[in-house]
C-alpha atoms as a PDB file:
ATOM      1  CA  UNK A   1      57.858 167.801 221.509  1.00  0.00           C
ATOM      2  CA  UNK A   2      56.477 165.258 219.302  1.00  0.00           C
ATOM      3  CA  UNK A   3      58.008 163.324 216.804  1.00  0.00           C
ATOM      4  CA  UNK A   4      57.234 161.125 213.973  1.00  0.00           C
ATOM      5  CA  UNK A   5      58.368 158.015 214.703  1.00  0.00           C
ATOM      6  CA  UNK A   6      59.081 154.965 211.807  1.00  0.00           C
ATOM      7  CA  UNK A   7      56.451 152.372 213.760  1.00  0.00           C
ATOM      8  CA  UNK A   8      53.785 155.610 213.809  1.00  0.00           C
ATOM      9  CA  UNK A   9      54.962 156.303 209.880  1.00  0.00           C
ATOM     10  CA  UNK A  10      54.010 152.604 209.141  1.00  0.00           C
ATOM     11  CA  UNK A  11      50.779 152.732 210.079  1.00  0.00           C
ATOM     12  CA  UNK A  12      49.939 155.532 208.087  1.00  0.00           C
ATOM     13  CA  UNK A  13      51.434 153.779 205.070  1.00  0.00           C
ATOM     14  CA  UNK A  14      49.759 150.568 205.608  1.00  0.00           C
ATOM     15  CA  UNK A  15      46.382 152.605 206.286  1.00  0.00           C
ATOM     16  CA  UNK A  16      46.669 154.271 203.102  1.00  0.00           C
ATOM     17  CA  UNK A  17      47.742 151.793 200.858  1.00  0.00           C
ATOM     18  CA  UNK A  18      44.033 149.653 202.342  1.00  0.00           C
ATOM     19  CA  UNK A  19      42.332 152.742 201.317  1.00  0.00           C
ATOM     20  CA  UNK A  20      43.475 152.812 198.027  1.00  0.00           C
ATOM     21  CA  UNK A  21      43.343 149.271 197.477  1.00  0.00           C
ATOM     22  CA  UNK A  22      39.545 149.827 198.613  1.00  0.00           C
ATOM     23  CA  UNK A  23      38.693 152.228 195.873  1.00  0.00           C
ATOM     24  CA  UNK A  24      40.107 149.708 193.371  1.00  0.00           C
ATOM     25  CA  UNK A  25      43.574 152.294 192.932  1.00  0.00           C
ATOM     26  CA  UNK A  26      47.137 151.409 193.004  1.00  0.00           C
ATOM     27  CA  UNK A  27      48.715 153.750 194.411  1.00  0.00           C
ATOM     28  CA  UNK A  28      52.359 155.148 196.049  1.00  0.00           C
ATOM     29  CA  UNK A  29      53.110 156.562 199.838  1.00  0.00           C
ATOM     30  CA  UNK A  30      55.496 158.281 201.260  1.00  0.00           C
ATOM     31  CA  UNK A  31      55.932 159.475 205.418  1.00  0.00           C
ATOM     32  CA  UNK A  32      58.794 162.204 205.677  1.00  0.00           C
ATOM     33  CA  UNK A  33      59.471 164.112 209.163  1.00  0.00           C
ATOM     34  CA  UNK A  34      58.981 167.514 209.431  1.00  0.00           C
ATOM     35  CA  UNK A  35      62.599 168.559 208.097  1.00  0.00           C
ATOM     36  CA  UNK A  36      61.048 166.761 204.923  1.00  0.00           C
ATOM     37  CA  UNK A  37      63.229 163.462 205.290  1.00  0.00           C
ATOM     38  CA  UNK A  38      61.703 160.385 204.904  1.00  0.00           C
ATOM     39  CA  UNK A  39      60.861 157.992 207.147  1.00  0.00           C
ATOM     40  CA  UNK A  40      59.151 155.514 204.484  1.00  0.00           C
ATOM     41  CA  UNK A  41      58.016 155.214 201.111  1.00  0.00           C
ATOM     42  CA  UNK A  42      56.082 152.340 199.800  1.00  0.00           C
ATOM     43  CA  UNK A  43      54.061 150.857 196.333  1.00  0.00           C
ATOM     44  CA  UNK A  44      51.684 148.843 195.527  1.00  0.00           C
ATOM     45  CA  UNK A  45      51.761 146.491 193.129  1.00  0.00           C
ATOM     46  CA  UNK A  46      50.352 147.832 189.807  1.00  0.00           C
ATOM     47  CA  UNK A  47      51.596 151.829 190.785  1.00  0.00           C
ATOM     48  CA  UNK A  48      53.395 153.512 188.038  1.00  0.00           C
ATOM     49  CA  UNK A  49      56.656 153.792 188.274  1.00  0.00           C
ATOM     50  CA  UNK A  50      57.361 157.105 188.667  1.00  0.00           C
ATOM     51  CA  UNK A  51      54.562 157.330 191.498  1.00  0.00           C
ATOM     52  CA  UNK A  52      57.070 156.995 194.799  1.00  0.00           C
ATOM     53  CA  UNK A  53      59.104 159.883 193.462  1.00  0.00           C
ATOM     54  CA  UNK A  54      55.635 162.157 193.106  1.00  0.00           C
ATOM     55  CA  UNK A  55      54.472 160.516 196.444  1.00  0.00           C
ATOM     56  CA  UNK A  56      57.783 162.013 198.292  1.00  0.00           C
ATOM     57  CA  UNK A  57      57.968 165.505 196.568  1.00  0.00           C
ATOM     58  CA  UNK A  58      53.839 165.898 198.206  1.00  0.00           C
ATOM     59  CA  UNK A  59      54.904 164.594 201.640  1.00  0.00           C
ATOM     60  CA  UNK A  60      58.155 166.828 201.236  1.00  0.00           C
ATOM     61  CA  UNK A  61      55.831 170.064 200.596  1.00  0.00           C
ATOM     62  CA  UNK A  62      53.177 168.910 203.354  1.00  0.00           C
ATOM     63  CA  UNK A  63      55.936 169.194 205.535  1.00  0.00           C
ATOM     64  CA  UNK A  64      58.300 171.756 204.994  1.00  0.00           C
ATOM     65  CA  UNK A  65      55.727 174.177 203.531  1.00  0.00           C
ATOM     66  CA  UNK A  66      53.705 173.357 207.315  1.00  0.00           C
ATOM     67  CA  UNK A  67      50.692 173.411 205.005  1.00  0.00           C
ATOM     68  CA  UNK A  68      48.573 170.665 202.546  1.00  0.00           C
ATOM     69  CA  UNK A  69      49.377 171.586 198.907  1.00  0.00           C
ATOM     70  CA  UNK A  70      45.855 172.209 198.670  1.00  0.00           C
ATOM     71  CA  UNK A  71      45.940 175.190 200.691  1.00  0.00           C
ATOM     72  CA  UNK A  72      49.337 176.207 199.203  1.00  0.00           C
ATOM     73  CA  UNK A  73      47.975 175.995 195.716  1.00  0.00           C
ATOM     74  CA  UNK A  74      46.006 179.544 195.314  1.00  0.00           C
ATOM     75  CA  UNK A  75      49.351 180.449 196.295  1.00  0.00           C
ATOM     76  CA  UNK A  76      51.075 179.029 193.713  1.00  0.00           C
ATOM     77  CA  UNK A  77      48.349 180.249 191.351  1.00  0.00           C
ATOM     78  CA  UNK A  78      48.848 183.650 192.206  1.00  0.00           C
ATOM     79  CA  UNK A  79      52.711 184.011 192.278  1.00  0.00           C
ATOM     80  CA  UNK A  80      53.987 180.873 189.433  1.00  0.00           C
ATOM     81  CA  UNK A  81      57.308 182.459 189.731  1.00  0.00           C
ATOM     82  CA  UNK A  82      58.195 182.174 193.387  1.00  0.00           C
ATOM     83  CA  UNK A  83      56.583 178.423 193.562  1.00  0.00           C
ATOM     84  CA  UNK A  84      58.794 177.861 190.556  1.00  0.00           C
ATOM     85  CA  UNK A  85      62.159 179.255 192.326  1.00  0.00           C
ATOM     86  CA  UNK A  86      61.077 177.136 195.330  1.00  0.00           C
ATOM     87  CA  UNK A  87      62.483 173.750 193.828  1.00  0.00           C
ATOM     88  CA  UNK A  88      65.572 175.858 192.989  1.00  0.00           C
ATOM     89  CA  UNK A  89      66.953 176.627 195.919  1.00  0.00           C
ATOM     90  CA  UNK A  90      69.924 175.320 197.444  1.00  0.00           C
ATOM     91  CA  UNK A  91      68.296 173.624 200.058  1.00  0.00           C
ATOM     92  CA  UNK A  92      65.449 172.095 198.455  1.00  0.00           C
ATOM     93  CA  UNK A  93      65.457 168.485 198.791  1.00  0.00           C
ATOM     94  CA  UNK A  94      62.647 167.626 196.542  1.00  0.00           C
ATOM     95  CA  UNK A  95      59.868 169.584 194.157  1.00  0.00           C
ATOM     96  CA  UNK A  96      57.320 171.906 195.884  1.00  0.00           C
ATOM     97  CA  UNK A  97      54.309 170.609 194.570  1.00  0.00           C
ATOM     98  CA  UNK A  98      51.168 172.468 195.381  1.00  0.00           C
ATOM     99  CA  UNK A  99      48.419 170.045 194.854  1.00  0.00           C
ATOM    100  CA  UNK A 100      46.021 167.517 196.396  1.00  0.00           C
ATOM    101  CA  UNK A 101      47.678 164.384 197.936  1.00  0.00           C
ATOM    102  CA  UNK A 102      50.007 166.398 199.729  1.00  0.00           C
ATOM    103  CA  UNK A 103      48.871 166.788 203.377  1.00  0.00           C
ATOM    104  CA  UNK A 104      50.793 168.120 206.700  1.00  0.00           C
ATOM    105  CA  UNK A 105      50.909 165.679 209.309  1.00  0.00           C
ATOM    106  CA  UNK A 106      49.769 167.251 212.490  1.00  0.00           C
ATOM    107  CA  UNK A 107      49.738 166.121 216.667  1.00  0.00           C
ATOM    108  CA  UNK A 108      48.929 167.740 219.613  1.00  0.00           C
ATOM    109  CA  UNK A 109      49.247 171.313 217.656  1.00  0.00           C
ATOM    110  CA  UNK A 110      52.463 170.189 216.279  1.00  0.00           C
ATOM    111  CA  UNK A 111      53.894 169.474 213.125  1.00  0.00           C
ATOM    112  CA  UNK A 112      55.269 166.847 213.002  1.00  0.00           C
ATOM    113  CA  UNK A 113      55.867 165.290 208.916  1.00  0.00           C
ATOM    114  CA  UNK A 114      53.993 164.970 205.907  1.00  0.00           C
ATOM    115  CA  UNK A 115      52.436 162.080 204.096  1.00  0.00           C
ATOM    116  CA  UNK A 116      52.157 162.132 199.900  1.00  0.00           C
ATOM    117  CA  UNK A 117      49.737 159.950 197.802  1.00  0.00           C
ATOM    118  CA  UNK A 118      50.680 159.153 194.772  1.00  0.00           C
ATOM    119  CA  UNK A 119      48.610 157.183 191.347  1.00  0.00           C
ATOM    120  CA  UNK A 120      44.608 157.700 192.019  1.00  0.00           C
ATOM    121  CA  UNK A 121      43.268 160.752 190.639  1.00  0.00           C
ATOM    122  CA  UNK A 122      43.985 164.491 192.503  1.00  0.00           C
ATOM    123  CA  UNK A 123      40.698 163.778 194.538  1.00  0.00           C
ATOM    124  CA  UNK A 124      41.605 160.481 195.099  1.00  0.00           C
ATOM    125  CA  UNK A 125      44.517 160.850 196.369  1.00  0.00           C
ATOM    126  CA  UNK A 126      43.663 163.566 198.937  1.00  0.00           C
ATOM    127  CA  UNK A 127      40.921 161.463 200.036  1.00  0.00           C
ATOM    128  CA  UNK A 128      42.935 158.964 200.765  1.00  0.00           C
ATOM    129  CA  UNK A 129      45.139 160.999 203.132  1.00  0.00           C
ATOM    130  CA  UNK A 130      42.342 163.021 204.496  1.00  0.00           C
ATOM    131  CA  UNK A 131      40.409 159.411 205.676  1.00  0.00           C
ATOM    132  CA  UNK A 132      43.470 158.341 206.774  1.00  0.00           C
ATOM    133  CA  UNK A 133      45.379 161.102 209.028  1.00  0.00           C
ATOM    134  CA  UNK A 134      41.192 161.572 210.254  1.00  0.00           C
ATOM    135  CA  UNK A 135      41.259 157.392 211.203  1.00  0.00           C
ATOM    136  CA  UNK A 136      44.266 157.787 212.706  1.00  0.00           C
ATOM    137  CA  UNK A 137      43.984 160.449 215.088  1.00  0.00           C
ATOM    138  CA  UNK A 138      45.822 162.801 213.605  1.00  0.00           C
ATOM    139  CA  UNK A 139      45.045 167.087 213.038  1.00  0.00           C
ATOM    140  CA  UNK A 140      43.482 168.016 209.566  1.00  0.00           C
ATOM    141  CA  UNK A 141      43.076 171.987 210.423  1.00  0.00           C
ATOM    142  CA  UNK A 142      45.973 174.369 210.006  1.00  0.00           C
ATOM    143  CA  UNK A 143      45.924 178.003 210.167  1.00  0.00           C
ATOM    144  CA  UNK A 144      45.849 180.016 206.363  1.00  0.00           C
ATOM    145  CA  UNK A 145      48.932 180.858 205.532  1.00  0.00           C
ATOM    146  CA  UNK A 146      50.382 183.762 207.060  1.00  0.00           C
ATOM    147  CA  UNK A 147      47.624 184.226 209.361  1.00  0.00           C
ATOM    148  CA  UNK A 148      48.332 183.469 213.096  1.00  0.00           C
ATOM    149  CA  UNK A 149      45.599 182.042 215.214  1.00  0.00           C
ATOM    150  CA  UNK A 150      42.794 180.269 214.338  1.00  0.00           C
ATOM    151  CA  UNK A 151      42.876 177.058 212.296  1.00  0.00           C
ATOM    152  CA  UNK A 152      41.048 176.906 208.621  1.00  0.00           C
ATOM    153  CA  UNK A 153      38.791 173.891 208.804  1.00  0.00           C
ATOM    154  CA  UNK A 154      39.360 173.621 205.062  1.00  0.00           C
ATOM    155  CA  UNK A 155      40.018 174.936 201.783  1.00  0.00           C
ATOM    156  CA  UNK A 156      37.074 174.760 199.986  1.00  0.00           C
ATOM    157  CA  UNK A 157      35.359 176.689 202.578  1.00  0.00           C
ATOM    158  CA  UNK A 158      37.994 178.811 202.900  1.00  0.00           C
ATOM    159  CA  UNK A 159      37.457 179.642 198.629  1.00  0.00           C
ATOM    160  CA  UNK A 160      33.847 179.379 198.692  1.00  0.00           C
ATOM    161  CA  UNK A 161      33.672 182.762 201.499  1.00  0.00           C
ATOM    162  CA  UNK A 162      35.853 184.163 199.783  1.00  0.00           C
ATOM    163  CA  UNK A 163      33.939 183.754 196.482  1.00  0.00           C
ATOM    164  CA  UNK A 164      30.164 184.750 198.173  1.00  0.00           C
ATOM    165  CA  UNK A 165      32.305 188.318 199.441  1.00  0.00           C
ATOM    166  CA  UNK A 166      33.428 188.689 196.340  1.00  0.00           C
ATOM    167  CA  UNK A 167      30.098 188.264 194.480  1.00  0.00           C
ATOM    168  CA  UNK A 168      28.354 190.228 197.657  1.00  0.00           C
ATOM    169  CA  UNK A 169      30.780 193.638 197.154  1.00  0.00           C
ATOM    170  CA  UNK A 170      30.467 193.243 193.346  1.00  0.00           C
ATOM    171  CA  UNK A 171      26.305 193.124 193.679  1.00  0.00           C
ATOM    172  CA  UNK A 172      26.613 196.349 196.389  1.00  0.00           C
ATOM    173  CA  UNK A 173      28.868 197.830 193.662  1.00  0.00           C
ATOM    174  CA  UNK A 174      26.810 197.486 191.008  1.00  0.00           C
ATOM    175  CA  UNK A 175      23.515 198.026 193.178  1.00  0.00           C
ATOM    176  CA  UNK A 176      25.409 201.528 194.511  1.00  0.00           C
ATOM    177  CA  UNK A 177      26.309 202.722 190.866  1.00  0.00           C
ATOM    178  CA  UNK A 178      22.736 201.709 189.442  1.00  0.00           C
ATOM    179  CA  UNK A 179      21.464 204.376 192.011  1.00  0.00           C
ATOM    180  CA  UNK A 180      24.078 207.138 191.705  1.00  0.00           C
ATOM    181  CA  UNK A 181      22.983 206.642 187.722  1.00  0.00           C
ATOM    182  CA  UNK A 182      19.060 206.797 188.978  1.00  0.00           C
ATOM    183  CA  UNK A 183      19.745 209.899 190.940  1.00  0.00           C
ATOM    184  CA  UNK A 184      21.759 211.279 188.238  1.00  0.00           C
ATOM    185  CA  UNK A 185      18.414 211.371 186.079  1.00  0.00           C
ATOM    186  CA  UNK A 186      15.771 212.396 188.182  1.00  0.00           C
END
């Protein structure tokens, strides 16, 4: 059993604050474990204020959720009400937030944390993460949610097959009632 250790949870901060600081952004970083408590939040000079508390609520939902808020967010999109309730409950420690920055920290098939970005823009801050979990080693591909076995490589591909089938039935739909219509007038 792995487990995210405060020396392994430093380097990822340190990483990601360079990375920021190399695309010119000031930014905020948080490490939690995978019970969603942290193990170390940091920011850089010139961050906004209220950037650390953003950074933790992403690394919180990396982690507990098991998945990056960018997967989680069709989710969210599709049922607002139970993402909403999330932050209610009892147990909830910090915000779910379903959005990019927000990335499940992953080792030998095990999750292990999550890591938040916090103060570039939603791209920006999931690049950040991305480049650095990638530089250091660490698993980027999860399963979709609620689907056992193999791993989504990402979530844009994930939406973009899902849009061509879309498009593909509608066009066979369409195609299919053009020549019922045909038939019906011969």
């Amino acid at each position: 059993m792995s487990s995210l250790t405060l020396d392994a949870a430093e380097e990822i901060v340190d990483a990601a604050l360079k990375r920021a600081q190399s695309l010119g952004k000031a930014v905020s970083v948080a490490v939690v474990d995978a019970g969603g408590f942290v193990v170390s939040v940091r920011r850089s000079d010139g961050a906004r204020p209220l950037t650390p508390d953003i950074a933790r609520a992403k690394a919180y939902t990396a982690a507990v959720m098991q998945r990056p808020g960018k997967m989680l967010k069709k989710w969210q999109e599709s049922q607002p009400v139970f993402f909403s309730q999330l932050s209610q409950l009892p147990g909830a420690a910090q915000p779910i937030m379903a959005t990019e920055g927000s990335v499940t920290i992953k080792k030998d098939g095990e999750i292990i944390g999550g890591l938040g970005i916090a103060g570039g823009t939603a791209d920006e801050d999931q690049q950040v993460a991305d480049d650095v979990l990638e530089s250091l080693g660490y698993e980027l591909e999860l399963a979709a949610w609620g689907v056992a076995g193999k791993p989504v490589p990402n979530a844009e591909t994930t939406e973009t097959t899902e849009k061509t089938e879309k498009t593909e039935k509608t066009e066979k739909t369409e195609k299919t009632e053009k020549t019922e219509k045909t038939e019906k007038e011969d």
